[in-house]
C-alpha atoms as a PDB file:
ATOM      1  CA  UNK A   1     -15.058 -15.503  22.164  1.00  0.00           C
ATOM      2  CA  UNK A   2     -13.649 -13.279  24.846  1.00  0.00           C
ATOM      3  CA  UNK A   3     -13.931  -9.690  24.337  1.00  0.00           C
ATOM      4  CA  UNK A   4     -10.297  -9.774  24.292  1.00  0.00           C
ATOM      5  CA  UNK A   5     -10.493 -11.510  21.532  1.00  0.00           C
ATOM      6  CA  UNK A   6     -13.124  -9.173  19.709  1.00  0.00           C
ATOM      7  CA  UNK A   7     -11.148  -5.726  20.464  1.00  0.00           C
ATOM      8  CA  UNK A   8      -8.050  -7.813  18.469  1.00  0.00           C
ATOM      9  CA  UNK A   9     -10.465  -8.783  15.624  1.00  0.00           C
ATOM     10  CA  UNK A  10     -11.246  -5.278  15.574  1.00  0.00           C
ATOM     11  CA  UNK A  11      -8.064  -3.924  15.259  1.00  0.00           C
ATOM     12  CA  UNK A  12      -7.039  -6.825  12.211  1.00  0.00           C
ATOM     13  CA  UNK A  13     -10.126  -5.388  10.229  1.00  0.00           C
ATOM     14  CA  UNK A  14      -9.451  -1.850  10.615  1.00  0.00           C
ATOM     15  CA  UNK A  15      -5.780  -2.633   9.486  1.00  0.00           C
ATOM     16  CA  UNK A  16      -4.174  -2.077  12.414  1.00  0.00           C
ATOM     17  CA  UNK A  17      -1.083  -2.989  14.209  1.00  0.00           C
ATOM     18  CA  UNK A  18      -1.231  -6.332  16.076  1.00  0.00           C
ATOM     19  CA  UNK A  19       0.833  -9.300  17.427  1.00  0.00           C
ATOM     20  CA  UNK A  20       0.957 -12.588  16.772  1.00  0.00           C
ATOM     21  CA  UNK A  21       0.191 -13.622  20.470  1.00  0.00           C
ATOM     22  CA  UNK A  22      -2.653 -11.339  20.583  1.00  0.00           C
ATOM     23  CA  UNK A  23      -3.961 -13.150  17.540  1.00  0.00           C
ATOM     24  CA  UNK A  24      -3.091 -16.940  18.024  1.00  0.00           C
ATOM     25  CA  UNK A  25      -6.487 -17.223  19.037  1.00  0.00           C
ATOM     26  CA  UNK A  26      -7.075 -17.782  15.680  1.00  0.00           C
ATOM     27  CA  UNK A  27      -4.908 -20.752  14.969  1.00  0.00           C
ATOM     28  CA  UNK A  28      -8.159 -23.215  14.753  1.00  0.00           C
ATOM     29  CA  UNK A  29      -8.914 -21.517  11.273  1.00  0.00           C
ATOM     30  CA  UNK A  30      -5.338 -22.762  10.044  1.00  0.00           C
ATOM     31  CA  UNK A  31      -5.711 -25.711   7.089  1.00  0.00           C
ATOM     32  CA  UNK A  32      -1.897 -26.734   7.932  1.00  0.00           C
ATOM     33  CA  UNK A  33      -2.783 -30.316   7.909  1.00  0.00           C
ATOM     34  CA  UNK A  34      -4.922 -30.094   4.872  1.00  0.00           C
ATOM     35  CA  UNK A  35      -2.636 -28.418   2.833  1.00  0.00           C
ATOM     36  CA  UNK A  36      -0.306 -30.566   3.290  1.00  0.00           C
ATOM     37  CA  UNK A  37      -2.037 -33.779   2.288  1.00  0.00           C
ATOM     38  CA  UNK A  38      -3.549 -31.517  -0.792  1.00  0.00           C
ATOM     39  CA  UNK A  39       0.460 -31.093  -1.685  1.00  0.00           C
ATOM     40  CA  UNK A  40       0.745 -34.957  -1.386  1.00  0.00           C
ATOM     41  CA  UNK A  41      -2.295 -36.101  -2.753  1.00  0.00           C
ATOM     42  CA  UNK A  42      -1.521 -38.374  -6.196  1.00  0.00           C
ATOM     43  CA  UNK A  43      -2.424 -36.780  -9.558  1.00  0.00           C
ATOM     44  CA  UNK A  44      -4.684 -39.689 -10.085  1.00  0.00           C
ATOM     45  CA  UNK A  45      -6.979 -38.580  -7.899  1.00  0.00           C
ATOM     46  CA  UNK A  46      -8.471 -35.555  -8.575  1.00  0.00           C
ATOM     47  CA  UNK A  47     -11.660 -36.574  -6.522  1.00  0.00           C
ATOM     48  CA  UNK A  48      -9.555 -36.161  -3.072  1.00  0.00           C
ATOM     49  CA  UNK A  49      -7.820 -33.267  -4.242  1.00  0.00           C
ATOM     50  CA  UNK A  50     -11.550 -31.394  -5.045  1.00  0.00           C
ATOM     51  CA  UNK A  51     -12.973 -32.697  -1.748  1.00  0.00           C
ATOM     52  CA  UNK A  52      -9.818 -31.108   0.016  1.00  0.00           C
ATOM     53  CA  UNK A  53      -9.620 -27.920  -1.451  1.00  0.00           C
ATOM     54  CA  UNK A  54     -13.471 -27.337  -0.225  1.00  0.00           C
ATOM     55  CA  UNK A  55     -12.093 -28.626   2.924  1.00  0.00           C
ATOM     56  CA  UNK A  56      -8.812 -25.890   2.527  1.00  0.00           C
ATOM     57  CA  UNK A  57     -10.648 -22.946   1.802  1.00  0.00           C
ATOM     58  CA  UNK A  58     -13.286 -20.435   2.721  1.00  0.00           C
ATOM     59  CA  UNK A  59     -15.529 -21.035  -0.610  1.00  0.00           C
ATOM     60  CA  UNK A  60     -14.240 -22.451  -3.736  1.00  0.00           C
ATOM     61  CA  UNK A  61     -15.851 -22.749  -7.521  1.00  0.00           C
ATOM     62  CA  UNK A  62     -16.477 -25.426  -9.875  1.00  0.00           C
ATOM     63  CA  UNK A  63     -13.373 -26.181 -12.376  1.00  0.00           C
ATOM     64  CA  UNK A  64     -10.932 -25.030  -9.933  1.00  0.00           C
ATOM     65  CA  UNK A  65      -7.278 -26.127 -10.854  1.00  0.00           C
ATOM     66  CA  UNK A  66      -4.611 -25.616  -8.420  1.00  0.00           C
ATOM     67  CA  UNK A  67      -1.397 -27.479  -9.147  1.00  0.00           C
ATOM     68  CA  UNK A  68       0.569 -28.195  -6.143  1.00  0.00           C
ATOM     69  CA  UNK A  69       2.611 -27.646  -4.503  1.00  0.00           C
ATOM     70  CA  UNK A  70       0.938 -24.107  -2.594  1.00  0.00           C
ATOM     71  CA  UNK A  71       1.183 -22.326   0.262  1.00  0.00           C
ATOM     72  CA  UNK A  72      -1.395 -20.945   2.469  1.00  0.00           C
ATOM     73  CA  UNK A  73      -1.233 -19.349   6.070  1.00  0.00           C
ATOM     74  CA  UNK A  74      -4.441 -20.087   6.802  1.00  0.00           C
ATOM     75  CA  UNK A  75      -6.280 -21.554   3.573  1.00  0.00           C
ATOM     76  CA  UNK A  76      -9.815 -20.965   5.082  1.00  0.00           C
ATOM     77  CA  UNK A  77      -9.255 -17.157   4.412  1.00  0.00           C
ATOM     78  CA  UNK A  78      -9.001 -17.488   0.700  1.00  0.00           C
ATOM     79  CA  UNK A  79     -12.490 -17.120  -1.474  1.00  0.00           C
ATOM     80  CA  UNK A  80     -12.208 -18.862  -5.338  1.00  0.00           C
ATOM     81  CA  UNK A  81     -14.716 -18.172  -7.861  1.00  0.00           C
ATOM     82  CA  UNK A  82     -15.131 -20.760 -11.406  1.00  0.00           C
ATOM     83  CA  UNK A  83     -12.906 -21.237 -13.678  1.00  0.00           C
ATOM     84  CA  UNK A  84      -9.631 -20.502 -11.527  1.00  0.00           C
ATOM     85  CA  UNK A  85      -6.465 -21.888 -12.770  1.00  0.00           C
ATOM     86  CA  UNK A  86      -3.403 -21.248 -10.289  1.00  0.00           C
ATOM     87  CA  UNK A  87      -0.202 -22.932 -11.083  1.00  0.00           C
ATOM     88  CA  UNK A  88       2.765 -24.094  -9.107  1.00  0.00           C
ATOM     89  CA  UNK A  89       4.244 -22.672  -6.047  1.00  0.00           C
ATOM     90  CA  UNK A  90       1.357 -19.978  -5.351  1.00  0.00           C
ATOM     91  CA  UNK A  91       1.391 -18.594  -1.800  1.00  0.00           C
ATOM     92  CA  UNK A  92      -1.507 -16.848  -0.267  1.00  0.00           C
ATOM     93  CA  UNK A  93      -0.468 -14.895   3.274  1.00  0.00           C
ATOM     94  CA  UNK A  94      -4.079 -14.875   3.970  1.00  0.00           C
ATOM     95  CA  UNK A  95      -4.330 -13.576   7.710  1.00  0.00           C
ATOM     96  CA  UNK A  96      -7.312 -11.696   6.114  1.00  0.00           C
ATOM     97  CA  UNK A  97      -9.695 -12.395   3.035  1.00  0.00           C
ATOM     98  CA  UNK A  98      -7.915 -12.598  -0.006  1.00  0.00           C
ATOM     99  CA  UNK A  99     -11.329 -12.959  -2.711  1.00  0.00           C
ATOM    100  CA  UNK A 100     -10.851 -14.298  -6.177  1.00  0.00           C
ATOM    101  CA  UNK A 101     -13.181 -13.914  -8.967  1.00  0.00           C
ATOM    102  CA  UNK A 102     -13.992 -16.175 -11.794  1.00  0.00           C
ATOM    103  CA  UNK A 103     -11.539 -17.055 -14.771  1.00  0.00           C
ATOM    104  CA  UNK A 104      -8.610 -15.888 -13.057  1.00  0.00           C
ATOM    105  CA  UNK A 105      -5.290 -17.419 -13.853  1.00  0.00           C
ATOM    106  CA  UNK A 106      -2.394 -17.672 -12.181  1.00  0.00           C
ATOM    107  CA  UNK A 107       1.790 -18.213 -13.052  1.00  0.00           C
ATOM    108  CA  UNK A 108       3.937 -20.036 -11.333  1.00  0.00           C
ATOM    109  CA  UNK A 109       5.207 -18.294  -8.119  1.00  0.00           C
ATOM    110  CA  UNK A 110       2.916 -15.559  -7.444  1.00  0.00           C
ATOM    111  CA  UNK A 111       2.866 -14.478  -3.599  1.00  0.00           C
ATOM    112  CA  UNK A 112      -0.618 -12.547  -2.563  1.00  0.00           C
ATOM    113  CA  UNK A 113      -0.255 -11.560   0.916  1.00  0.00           C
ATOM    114  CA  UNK A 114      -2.589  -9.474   3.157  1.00  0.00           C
ATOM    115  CA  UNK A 115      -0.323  -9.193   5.397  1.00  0.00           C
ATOM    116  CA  UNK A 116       2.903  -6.405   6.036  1.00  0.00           C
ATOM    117  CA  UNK A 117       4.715  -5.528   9.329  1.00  0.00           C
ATOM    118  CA  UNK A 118       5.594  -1.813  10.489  1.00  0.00           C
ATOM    119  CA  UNK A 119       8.680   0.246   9.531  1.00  0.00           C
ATOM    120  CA  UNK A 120       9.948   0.680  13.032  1.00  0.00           C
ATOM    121  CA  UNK A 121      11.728  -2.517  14.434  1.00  0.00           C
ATOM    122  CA  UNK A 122      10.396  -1.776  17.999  1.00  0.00           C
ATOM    123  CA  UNK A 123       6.825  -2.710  16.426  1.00  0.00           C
ATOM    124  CA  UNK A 124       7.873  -5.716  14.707  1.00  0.00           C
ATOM    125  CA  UNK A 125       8.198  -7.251  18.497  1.00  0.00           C
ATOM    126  CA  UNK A 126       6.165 -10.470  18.657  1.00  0.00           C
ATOM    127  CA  UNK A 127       5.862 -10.394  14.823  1.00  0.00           C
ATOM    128  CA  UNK A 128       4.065  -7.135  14.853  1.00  0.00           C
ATOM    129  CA  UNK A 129       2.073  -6.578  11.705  1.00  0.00           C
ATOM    130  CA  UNK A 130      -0.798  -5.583   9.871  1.00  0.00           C
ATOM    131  CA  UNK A 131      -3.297  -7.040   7.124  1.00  0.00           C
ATOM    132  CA  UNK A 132      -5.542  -5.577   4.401  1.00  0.00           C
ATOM    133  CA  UNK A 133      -7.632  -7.641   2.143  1.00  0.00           C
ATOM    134  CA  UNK A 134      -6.759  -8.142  -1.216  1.00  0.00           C
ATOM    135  CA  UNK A 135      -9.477  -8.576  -4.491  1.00  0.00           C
ATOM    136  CA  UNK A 136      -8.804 -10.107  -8.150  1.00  0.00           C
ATOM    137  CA  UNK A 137     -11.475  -9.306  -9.980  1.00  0.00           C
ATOM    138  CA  UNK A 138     -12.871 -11.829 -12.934  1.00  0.00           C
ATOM    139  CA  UNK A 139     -10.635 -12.319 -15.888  1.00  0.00           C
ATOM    140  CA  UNK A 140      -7.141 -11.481 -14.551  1.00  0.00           C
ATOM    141  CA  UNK A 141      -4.112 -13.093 -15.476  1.00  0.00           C
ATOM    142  CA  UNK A 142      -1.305 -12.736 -13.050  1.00  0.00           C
ATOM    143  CA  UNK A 143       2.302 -13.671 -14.505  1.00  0.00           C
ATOM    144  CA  UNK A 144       4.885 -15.391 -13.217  1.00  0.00           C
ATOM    145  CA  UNK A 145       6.759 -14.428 -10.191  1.00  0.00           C
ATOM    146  CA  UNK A 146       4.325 -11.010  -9.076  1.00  0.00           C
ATOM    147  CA  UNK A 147       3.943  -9.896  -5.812  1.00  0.00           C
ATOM    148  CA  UNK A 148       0.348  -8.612  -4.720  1.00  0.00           C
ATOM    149  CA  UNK A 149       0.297  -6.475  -1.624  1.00  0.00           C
ATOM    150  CA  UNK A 150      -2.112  -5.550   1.394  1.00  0.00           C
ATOM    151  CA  UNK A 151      -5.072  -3.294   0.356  1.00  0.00           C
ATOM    152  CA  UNK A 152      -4.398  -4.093  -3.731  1.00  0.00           C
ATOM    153  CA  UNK A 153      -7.563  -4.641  -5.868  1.00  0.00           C
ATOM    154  CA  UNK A 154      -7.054  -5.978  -9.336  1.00  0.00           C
ATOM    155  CA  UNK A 155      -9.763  -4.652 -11.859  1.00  0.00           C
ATOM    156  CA  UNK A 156     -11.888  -6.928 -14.225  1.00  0.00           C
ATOM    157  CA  UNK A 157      -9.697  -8.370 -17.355  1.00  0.00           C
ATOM    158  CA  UNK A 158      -6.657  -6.920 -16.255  1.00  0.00           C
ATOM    159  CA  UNK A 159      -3.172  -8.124 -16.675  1.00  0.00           C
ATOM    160  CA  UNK A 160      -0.215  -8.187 -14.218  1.00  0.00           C
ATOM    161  CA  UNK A 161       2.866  -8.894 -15.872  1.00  0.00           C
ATOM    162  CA  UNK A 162       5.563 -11.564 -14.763  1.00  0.00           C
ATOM    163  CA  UNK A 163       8.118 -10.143 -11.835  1.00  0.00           C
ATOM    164  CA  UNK A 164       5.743  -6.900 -10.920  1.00  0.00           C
ATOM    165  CA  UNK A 165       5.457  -5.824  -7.828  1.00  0.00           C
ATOM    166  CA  UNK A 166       1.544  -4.709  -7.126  1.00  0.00           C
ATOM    167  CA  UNK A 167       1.397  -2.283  -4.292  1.00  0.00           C
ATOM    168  CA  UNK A 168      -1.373  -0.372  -5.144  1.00  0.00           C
ATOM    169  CA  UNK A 169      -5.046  -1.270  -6.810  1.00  0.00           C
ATOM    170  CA  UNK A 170      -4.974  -1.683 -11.054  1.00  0.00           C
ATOM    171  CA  UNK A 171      -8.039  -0.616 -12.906  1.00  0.00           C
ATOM    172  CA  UNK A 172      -9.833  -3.043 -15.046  1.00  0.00           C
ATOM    173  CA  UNK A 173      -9.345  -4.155 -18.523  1.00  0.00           C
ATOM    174  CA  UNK A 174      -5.231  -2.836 -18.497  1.00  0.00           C
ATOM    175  CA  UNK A 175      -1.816  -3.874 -18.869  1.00  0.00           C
ATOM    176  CA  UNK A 176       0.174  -3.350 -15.620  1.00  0.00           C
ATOM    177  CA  UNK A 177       3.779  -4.126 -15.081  1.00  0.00           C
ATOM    178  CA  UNK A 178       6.794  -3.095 -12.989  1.00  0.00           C
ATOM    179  CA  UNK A 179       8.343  -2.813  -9.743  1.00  0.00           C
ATOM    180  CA  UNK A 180       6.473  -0.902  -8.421  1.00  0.00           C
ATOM    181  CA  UNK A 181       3.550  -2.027 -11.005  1.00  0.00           C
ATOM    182  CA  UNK A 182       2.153   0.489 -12.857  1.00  0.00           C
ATOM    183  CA  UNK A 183      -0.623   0.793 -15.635  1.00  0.00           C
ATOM    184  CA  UNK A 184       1.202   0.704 -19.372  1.00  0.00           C
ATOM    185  CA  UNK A 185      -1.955   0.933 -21.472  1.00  0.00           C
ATOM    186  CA  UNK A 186      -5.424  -0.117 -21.918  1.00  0.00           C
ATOM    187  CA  UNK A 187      -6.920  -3.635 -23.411  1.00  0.00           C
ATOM    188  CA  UNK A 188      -8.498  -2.735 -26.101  1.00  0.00           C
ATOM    189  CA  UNK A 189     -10.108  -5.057 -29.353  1.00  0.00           C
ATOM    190  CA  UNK A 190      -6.482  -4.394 -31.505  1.00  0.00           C
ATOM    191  CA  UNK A 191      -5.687  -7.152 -28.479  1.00  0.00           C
ATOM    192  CA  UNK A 192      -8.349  -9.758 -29.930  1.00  0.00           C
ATOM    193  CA  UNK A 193      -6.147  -9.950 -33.336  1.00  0.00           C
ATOM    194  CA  UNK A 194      -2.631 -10.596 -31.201  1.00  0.00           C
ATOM    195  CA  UNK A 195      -0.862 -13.834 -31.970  1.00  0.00           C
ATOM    196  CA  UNK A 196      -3.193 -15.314 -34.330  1.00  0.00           C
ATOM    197  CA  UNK A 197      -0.917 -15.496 -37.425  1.00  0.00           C
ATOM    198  CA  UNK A 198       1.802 -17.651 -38.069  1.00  0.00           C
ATOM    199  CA  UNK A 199       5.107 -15.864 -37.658  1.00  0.00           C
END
């Protein structure tokens, strides 16, 4: 790698502003072709789907479920832990690491990108932009439709509800919802006796 190349690296882990020529260097780490085939693969054969999502991705659990069709800008960016459930239509703008914990679920249509692009249109030039990594911690449950943002962790147990937009990190073991997503209450043990009754 050219130190070129490095001084770009660099600048994507510090956050920084950077373009997409300066960075196509690292179009070898794209899973295009992967992904793809994962989207295509039969659901009869959940063998080839498991062999390509270890193929797709930078580490990946046992029990993984990942319903196609998803969307990943690079796929080899994105870290799984057990126990993940992700339904339909889940994209992952993963320019940088975008690490999942274990017993996370996922609705349909949730976008987690790492990735945002400056105010000013003058720095937008050559797709101008800027990544921050994002972390789900274990036990989170994501609703349909939510948007996670660059820099946002997502404490243990918490819960993101459907249509939120998640700019900044949510502490563990809460209730979060909104545009912009906000913390509504705690999770406490009252939640262990929800829904358990016939209505």
């Amino acid at each position: 790698m050219t130190d070129d190349h490095e001084a770009v690296r660099d600048r994507i882990a510090k956050g920084l502003v950077h373009t997409e020529s300066e960075a196509a260097f690292q179009a070898p780490r794209r899973r295009t072709a992967q992904i793809f085939e994962y989207n295509h693969t039969p659901p009869g054969e959940p063998g080839r789907r498991r062999s390509l999502l270890v193929e797709i991705f930078g580490s990946v659990g046992e029990r993984t479920v990942l319903l196609p069709p998803f969307h990943a800008g690079f796929g080899s960016n994105v870290h799984i832990g057990d126990d993940f459930f992700g339904n339909v239509n889940l994209t992952f703008v993963d320019d940088v690491e975008i690490r999942i914990g274990d017993g996370v679920m996922i609705a349909p249509g949730v976008t987690l990108t790492t990735t945002g692009h400056p105010v000013h249109p003058s720095r937008r030039a050559d797709f101008g932009r800027f990544s921050e990594p994002i972390v789900i911690e274990d036990k989170v449950w994501i609703g349909s439709n939510a948007v996670v943002l660059p820099g946002v962790r997502i404490g243990y147990g918490s819960v993101i509800g459907a249509g939120s937009v998640v700019s900044r990190s949510i502490p563990p073991m809460t209730v979060a919802f909104g545009t912009p997503c906000r913390v509504v209450r705690p999770i406490t043990d009252e939640d262990l006796t929800t829904r358990t009754a016939p209505r």
